[in-house]
C-alpha atoms as a PDB file:
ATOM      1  CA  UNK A   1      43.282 -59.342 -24.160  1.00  0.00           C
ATOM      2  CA  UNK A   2      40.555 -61.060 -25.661  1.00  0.00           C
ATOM      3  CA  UNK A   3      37.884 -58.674 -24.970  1.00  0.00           C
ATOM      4  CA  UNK A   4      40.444 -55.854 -26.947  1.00  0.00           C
ATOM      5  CA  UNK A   5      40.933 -58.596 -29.937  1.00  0.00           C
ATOM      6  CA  UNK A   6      36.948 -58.867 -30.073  1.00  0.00           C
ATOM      7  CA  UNK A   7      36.270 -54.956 -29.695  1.00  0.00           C
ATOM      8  CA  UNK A   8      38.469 -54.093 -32.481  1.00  0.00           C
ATOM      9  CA  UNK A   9      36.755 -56.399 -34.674  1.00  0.00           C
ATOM     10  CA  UNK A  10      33.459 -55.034 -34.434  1.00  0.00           C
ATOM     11  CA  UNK A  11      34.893 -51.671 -35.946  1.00  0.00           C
ATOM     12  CA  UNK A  12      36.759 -50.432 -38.872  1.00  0.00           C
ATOM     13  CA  UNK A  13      38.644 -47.691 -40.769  1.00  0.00           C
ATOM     14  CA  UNK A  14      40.363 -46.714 -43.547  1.00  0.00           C
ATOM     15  CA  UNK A  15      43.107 -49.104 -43.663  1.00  0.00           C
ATOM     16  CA  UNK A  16      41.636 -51.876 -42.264  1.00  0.00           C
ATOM     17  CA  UNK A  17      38.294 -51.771 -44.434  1.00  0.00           C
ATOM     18  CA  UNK A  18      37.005 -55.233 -45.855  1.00  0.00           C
ATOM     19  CA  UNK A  19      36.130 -55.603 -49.394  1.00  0.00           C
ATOM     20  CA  UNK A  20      32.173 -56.427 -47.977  1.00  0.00           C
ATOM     21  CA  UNK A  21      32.213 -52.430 -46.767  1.00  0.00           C
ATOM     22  CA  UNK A  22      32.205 -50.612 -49.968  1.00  0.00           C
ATOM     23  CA  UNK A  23      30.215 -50.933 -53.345  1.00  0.00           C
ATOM     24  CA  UNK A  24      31.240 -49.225 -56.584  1.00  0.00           C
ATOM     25  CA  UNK A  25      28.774 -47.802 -58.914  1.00  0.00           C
ATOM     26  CA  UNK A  26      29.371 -46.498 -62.198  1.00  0.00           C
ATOM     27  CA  UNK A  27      26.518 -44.017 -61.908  1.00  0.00           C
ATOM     28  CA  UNK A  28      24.518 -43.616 -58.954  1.00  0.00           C
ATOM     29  CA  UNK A  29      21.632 -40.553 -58.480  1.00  0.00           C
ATOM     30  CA  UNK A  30      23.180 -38.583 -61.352  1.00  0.00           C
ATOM     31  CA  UNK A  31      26.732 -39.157 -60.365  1.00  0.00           C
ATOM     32  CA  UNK A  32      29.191 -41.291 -62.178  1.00  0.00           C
ATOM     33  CA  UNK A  33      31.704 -43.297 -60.078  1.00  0.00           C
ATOM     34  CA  UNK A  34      30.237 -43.103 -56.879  1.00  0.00           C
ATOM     35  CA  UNK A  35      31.836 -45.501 -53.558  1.00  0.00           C
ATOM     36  CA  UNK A  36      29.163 -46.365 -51.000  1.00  0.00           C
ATOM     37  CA  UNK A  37      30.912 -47.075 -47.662  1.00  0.00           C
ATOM     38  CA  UNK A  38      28.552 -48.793 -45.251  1.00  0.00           C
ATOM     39  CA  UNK A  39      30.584 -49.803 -42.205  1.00  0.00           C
ATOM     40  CA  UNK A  40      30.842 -49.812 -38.420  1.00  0.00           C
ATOM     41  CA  UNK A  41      32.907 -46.973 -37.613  1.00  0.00           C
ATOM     42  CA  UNK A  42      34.426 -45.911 -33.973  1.00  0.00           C
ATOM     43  CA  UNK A  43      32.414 -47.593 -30.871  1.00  0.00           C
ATOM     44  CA  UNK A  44      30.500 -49.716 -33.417  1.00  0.00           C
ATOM     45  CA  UNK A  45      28.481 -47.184 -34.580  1.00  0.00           C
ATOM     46  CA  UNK A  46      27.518 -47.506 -38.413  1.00  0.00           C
ATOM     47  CA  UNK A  47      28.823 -45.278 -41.106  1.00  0.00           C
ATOM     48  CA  UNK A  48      26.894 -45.024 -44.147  1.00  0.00           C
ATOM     49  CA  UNK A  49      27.652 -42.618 -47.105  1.00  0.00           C
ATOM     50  CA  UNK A  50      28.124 -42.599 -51.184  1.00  0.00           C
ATOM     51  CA  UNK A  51      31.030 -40.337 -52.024  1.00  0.00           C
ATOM     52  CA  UNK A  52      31.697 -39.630 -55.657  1.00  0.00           C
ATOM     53  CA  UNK A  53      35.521 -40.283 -56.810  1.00  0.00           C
ATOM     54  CA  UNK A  54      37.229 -39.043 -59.346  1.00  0.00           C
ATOM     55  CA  UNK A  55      37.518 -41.892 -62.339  1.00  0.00           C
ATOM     56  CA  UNK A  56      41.034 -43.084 -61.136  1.00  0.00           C
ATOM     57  CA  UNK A  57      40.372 -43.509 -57.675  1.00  0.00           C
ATOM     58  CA  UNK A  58      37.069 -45.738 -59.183  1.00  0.00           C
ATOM     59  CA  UNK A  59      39.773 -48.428 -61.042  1.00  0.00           C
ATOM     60  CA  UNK A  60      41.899 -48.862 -58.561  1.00  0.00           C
ATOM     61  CA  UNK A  61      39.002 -49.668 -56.057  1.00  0.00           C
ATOM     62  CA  UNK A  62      38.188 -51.976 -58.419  1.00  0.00           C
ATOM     63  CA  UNK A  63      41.352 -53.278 -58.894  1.00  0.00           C
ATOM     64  CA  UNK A  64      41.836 -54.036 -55.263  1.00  0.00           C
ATOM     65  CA  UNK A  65      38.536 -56.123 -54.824  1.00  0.00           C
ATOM     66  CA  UNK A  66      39.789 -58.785 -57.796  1.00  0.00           C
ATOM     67  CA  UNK A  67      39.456 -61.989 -56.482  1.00  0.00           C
ATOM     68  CA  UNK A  68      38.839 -61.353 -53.269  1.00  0.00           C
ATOM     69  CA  UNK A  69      36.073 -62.513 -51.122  1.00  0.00           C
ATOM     70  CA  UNK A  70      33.828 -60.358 -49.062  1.00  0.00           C
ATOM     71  CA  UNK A  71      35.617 -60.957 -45.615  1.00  0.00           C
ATOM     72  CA  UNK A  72      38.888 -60.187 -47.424  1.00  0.00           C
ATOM     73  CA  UNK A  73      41.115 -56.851 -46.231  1.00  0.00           C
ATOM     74  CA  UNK A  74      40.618 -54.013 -49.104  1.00  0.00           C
ATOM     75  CA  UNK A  75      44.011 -52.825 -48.606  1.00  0.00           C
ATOM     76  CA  UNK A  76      45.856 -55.992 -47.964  1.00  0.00           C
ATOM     77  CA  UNK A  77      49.195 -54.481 -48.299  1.00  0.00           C
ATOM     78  CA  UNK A  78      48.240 -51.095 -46.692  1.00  0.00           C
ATOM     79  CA  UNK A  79      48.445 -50.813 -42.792  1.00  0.00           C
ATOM     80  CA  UNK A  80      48.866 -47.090 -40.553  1.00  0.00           C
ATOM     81  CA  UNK A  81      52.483 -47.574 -39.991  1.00  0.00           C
ATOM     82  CA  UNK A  82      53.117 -47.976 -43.859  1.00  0.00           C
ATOM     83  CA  UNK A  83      50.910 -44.874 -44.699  1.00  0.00           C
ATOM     84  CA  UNK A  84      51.888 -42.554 -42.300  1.00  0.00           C
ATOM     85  CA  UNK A  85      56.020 -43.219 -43.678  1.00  0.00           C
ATOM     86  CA  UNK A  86      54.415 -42.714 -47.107  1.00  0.00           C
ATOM     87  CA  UNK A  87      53.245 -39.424 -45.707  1.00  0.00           C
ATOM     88  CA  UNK A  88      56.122 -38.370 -43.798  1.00  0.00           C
ATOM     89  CA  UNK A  89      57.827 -38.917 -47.030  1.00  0.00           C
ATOM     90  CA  UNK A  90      55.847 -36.243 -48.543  1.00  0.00           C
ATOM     91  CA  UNK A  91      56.351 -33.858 -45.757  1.00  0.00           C
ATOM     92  CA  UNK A  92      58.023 -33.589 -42.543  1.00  0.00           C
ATOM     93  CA  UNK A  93      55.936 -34.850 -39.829  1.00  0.00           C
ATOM     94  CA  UNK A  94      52.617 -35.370 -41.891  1.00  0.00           C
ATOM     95  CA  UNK A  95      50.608 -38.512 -40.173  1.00  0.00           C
ATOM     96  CA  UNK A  96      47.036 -39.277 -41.062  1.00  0.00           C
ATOM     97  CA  UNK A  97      46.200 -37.641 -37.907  1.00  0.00           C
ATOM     98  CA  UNK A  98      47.714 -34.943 -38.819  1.00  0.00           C
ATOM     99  CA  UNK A  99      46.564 -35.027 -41.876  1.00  0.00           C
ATOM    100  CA  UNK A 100      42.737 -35.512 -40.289  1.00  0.00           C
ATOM    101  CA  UNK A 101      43.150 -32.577 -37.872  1.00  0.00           C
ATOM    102  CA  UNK A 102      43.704 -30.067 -40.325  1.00  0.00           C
ATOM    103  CA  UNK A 103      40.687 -30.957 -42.309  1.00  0.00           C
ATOM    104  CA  UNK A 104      39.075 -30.734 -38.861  1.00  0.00           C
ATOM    105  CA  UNK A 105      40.270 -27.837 -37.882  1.00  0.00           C
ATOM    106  CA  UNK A 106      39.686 -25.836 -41.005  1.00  0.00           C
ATOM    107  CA  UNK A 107      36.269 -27.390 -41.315  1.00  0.00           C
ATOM    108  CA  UNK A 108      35.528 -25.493 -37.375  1.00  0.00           C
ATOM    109  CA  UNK A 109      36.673 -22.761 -38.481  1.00  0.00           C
ATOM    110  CA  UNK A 110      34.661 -22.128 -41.937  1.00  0.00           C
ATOM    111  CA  UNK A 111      31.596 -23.361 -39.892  1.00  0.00           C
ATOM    112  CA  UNK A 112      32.132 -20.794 -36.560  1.00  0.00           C
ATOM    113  CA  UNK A 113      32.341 -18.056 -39.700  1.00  0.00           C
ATOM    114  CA  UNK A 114      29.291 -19.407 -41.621  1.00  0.00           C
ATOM    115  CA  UNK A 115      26.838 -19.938 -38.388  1.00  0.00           C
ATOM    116  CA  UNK A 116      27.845 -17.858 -35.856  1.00  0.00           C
ATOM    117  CA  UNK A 117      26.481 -14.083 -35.259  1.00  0.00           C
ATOM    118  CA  UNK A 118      27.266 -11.739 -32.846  1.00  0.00           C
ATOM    119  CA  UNK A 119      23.970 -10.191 -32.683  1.00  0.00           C
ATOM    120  CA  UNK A 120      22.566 -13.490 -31.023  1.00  0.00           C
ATOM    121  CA  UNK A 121      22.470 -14.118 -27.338  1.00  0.00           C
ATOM    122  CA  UNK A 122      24.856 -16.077 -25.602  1.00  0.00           C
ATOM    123  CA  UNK A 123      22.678 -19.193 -25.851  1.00  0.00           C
ATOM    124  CA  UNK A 124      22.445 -18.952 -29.290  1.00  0.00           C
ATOM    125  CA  UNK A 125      26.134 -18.110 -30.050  1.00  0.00           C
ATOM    126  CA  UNK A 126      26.912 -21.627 -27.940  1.00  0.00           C
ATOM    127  CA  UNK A 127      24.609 -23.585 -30.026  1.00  0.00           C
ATOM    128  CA  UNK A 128      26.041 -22.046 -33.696  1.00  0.00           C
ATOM    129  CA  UNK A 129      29.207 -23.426 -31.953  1.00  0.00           C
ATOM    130  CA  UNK A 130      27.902 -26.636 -31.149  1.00  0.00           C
ATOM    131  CA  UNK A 131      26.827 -27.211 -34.626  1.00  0.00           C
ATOM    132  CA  UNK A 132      29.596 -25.846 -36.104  1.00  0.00           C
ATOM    133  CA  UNK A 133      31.568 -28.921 -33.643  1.00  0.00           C
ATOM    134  CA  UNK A 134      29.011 -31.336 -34.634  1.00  0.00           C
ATOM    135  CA  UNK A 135      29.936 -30.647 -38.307  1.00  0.00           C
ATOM    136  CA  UNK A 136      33.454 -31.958 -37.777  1.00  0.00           C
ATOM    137  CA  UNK A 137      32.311 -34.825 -35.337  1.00  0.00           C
ATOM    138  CA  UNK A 138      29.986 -36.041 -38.518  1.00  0.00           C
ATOM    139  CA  UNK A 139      32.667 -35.260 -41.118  1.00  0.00           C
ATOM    140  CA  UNK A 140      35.471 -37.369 -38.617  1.00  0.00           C
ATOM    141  CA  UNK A 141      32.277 -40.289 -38.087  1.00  0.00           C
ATOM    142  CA  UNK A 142      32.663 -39.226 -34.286  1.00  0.00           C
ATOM    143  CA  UNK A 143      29.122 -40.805 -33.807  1.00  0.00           C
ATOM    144  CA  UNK A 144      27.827 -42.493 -30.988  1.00  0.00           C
ATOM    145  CA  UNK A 145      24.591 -44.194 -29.532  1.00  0.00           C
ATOM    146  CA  UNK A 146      22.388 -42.482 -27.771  1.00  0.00           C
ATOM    147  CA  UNK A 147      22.511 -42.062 -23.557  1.00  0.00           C
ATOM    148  CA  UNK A 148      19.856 -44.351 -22.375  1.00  0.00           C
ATOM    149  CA  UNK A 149      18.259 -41.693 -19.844  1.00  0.00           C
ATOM    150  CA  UNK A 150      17.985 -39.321 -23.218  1.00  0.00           C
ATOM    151  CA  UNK A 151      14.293 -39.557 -24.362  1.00  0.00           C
ATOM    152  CA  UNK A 152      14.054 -39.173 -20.152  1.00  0.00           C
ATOM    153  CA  UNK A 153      15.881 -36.475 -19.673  1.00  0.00           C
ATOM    154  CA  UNK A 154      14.648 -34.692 -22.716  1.00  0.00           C
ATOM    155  CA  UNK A 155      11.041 -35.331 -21.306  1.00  0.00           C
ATOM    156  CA  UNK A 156      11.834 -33.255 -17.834  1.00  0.00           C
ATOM    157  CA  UNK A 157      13.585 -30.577 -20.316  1.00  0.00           C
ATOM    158  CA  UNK A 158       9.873 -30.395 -22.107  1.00  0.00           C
ATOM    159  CA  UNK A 159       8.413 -30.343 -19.241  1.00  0.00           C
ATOM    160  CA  UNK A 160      10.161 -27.470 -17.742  1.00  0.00           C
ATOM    161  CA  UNK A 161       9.655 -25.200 -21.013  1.00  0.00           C
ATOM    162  CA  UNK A 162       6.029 -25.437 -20.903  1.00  0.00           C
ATOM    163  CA  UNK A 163       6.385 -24.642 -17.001  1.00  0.00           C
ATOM    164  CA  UNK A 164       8.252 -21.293 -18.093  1.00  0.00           C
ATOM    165  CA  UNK A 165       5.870 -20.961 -20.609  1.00  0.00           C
ATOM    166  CA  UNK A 166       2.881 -20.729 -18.757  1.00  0.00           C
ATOM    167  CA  UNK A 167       4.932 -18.519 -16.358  1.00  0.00           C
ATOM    168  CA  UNK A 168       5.468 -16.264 -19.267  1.00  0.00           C
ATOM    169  CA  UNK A 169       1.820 -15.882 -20.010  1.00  0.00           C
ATOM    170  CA  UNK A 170       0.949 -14.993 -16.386  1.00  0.00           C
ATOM    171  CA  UNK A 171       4.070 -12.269 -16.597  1.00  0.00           C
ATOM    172  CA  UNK A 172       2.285 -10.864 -20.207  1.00  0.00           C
ATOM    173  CA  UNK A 173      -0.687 -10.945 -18.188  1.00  0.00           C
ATOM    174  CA  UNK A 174      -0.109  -9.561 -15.134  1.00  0.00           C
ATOM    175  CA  UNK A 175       2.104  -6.712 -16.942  1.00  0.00           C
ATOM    176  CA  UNK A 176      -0.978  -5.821 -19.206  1.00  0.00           C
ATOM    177  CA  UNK A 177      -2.915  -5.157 -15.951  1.00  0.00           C
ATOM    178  CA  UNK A 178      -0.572  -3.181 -14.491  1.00  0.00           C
ATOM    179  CA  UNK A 179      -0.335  -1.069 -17.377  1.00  0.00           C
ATOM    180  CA  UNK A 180      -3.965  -0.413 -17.634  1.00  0.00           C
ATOM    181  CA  UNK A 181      -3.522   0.147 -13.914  1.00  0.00           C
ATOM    182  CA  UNK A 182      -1.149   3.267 -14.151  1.00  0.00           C
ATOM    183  CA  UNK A 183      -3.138   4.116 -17.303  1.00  0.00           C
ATOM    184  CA  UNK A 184      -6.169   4.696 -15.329  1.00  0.00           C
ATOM    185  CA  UNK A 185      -4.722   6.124 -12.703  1.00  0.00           C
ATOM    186  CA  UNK A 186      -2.246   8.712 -14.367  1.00  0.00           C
ATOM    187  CA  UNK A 187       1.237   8.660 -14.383  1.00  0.00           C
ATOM    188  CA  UNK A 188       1.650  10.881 -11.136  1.00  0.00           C
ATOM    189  CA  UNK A 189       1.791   7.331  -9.641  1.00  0.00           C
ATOM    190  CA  UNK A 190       5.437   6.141  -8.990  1.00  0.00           C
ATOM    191  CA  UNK A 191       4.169   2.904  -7.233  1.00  0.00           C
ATOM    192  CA  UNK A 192       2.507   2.228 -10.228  1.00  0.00           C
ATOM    193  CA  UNK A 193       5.314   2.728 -12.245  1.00  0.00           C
ATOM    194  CA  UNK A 194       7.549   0.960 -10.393  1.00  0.00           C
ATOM    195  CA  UNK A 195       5.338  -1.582 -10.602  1.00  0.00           C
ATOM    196  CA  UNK A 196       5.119  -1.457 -14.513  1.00  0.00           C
ATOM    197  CA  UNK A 197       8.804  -1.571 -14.756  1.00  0.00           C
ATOM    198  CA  UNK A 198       9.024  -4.406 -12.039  1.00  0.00           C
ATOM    199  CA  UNK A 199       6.584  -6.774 -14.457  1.00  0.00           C
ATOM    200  CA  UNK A 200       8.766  -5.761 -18.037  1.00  0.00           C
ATOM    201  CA  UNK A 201      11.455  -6.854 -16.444  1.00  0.00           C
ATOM    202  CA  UNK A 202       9.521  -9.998 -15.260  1.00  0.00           C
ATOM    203  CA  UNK A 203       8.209 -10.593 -18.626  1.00  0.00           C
ATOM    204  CA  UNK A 204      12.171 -10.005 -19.953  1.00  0.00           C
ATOM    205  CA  UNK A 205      13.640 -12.679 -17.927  1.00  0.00           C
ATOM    206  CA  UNK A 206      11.025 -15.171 -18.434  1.00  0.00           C
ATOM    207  CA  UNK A 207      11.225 -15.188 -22.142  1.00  0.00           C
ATOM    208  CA  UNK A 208      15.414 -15.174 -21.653  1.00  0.00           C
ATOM    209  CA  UNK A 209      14.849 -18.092 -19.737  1.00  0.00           C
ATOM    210  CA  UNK A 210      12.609 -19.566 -22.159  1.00  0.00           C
ATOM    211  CA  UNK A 211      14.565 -19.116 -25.033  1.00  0.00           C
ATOM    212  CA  UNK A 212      18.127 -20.418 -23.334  1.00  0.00           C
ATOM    213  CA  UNK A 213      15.862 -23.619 -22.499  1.00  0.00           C
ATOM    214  CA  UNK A 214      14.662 -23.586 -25.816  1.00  0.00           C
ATOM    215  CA  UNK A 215      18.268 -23.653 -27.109  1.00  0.00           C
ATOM    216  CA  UNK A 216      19.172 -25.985 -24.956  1.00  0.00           C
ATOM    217  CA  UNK A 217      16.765 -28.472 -25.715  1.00  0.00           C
ATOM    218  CA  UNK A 218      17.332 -28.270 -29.996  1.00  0.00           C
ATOM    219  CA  UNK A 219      20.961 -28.602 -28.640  1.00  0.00           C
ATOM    220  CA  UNK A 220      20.470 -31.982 -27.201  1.00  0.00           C
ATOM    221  CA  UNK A 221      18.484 -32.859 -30.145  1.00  0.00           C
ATOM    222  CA  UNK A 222      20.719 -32.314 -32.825  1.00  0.00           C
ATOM    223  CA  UNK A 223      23.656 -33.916 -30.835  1.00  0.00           C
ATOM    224  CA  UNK A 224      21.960 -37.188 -29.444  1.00  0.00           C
ATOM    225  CA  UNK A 225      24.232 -39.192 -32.034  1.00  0.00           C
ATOM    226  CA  UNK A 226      27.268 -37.129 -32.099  1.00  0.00           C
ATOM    227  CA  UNK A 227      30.068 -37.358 -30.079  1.00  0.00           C
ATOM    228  CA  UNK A 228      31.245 -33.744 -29.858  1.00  0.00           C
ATOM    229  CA  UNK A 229      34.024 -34.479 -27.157  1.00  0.00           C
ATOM    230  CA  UNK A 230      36.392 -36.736 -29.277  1.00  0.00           C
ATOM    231  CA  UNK A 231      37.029 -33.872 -32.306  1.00  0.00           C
ATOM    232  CA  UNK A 232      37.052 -30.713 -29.551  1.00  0.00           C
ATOM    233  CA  UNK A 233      39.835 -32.851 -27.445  1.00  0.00           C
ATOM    234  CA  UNK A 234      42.204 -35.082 -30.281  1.00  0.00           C
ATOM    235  CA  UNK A 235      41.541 -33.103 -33.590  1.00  0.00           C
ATOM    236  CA  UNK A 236      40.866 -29.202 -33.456  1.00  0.00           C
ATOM    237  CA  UNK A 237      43.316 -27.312 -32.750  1.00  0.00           C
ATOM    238  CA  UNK A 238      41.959 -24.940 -29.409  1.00  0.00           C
ATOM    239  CA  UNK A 239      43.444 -21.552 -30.900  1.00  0.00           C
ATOM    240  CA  UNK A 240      40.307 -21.409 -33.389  1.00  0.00           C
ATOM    241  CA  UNK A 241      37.513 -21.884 -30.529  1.00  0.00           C
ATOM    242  CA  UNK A 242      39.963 -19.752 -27.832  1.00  0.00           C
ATOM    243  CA  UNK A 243      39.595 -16.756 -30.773  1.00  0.00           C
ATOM    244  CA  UNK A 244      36.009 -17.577 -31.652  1.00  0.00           C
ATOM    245  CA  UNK A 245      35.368 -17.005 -27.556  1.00  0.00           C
ATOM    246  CA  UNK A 246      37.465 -13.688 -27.863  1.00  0.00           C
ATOM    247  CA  UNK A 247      35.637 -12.184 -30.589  1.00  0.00           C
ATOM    248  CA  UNK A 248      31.569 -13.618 -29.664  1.00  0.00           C
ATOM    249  CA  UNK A 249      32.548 -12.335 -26.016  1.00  0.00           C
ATOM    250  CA  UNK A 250      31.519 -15.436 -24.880  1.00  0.00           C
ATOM    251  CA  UNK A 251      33.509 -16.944 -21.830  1.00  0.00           C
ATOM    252  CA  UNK A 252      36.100 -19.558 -22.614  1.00  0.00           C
ATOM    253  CA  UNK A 253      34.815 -21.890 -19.505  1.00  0.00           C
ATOM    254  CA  UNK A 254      31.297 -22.260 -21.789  1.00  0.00           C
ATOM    255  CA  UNK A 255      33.496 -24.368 -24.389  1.00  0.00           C
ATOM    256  CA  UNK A 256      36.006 -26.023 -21.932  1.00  0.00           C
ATOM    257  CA  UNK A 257      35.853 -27.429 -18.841  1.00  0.00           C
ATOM    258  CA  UNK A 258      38.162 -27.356 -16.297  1.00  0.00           C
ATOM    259  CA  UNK A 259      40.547 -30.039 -16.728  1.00  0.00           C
ATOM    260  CA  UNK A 260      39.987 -29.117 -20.934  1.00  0.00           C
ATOM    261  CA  UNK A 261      41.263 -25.396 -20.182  1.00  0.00           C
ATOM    262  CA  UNK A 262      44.571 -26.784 -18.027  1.00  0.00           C
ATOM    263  CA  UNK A 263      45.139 -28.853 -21.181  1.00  0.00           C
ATOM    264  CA  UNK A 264      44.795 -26.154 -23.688  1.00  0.00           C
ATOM    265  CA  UNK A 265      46.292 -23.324 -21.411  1.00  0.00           C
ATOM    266  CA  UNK A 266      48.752 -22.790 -23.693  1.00  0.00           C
ATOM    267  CA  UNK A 267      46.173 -22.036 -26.237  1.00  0.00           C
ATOM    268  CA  UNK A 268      44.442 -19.738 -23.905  1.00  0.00           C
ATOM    269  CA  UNK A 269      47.144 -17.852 -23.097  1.00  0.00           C
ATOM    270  CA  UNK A 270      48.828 -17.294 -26.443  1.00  0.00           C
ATOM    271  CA  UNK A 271      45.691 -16.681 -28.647  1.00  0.00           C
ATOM    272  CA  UNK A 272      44.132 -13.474 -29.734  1.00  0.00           C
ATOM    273  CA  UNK A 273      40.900 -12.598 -31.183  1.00  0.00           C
ATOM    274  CA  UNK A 274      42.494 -12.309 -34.590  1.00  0.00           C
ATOM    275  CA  UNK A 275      43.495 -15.519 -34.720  1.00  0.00           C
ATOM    276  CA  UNK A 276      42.992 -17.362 -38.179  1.00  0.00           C
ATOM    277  CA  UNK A 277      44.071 -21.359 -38.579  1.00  0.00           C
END
């Protein structure tokens, strides 16, 4: 029990913000009344950010930090039972979760529309969904630190691109020989040919290769910090990826693993391309 009591006091949100965790500014970088949260979010992981409010929002902030001292609760007579009754009062079933999911879930979908292409290759389809995820994760604060074997793991990822790199230059090379080859020796020669053909097709798959790895590794990158799991799982709902899959013919088992597609099965099942949240 202690260890809980301890965890959850290393980490805040909304409701249970201290007065210490924002700063209101009048005008800040040409914007007038500006909150700057700075805060440790979900798994202790800092959120930082200056939001601009609209001038209402700004006095009551205010109001709430009179006389109180740093360590004090910002909304001392606020907690998540209270607010999600104010919200079911307002609708049926509305919860902050609720509430949170549809901004997440509209946020996926105006993202998967804005990034994705279906003139890319698969690999490059996955990662306009992966940043189109990581745009929810970052507007939810899903952040996390990063995996200690990272910078190790990214190293034998580096490692392995240059390997197919040089591979590719040897394909380019041995492909231009070839082709002077059959030059020289007319084009009566099938082996030749063959051969030709044999080293495009080397010099194809190598740069495929190349490029998925390439994805791959400006994938890791760009997620190092982000917990993409948390929003895919608990606050999008699975229709809009199942549909995005449908139409980017990309298969559904790239986006969800196993035990994530027996969860959403429903979703699978039910959903077609033309879906729209």
């Amino acid at each position: 029990m202690r260890r809980k009591k301890e965890r959850r006091q290393t980490q805040w949100a909304a409701c249970s913000l201290r007065v210490e965790h924002i700063t209101l500014h009048e005008e800040l970088e040409g914007s007038k009344y500006v909150v700057e949260f700075d805060f440790l979010g979900k798994d202790s992981i800092r959120y930082y950010n200056k939001v601009p409010v609209i001038k209402k929002v700004f006095k009551n902030l205010n109001l709430f930090m009179e006389n109180k001292q740093p360590g004090d609760d910002l909304f001392d007579r606020l907690n998540t039972n209270m607010l999600n009754k104010h919200l079911s009062s307002l609708m049926a079933g509305l919860t902050a979760k609720v509430f949170r999911t549809y901004n997440a879930s509209i946020t996926l979908q105006q993202q998967l529309k804005e990034l994705t292409n279906k003139s890319d290759n698969e690999a490059e389809r996955l990662l306009a969904y992966n940043r189109a995820n990581r745009a929810v994760a970052i507007l939810c604060n899903h952040q996390r630190a990063p995996p200690k074997t990272f910078d190790q793991s990214m190293a034998n990822l580096q490692a392995k691109i240059e390997a197919r790199r040089e591979q590719l230059e040897l394909a380019k090379t041995e492909l231009k020989q070839a082709k002077k080859e059959a030059k020289t020796k007319g084009s009566s020669d099938s082996k030749l040919q063959t051969l030709v053909e044999r080293k495009k097709a080397a010099v194809k798959r190598c740069e495929d290769q190349l490029l998925k790895m390439e994805v791959q590794a400006t994938d890791r990158e760009e997620n190092k910090q982000i917990a993409l799991g948390t929003s895919k799982l608990n606050y999008l709902d699975p229709r809009i990826s199942v549909a995005w899959c449908k139409n980017m013919e990309v298969q559904v088992d790239k986006i969800y693993n196993k035990s994530q597609r027996d969860k959403f099965a429903w979703a699978i099942d039910m959903t077609e391309a033309d879906f729209v949240f």
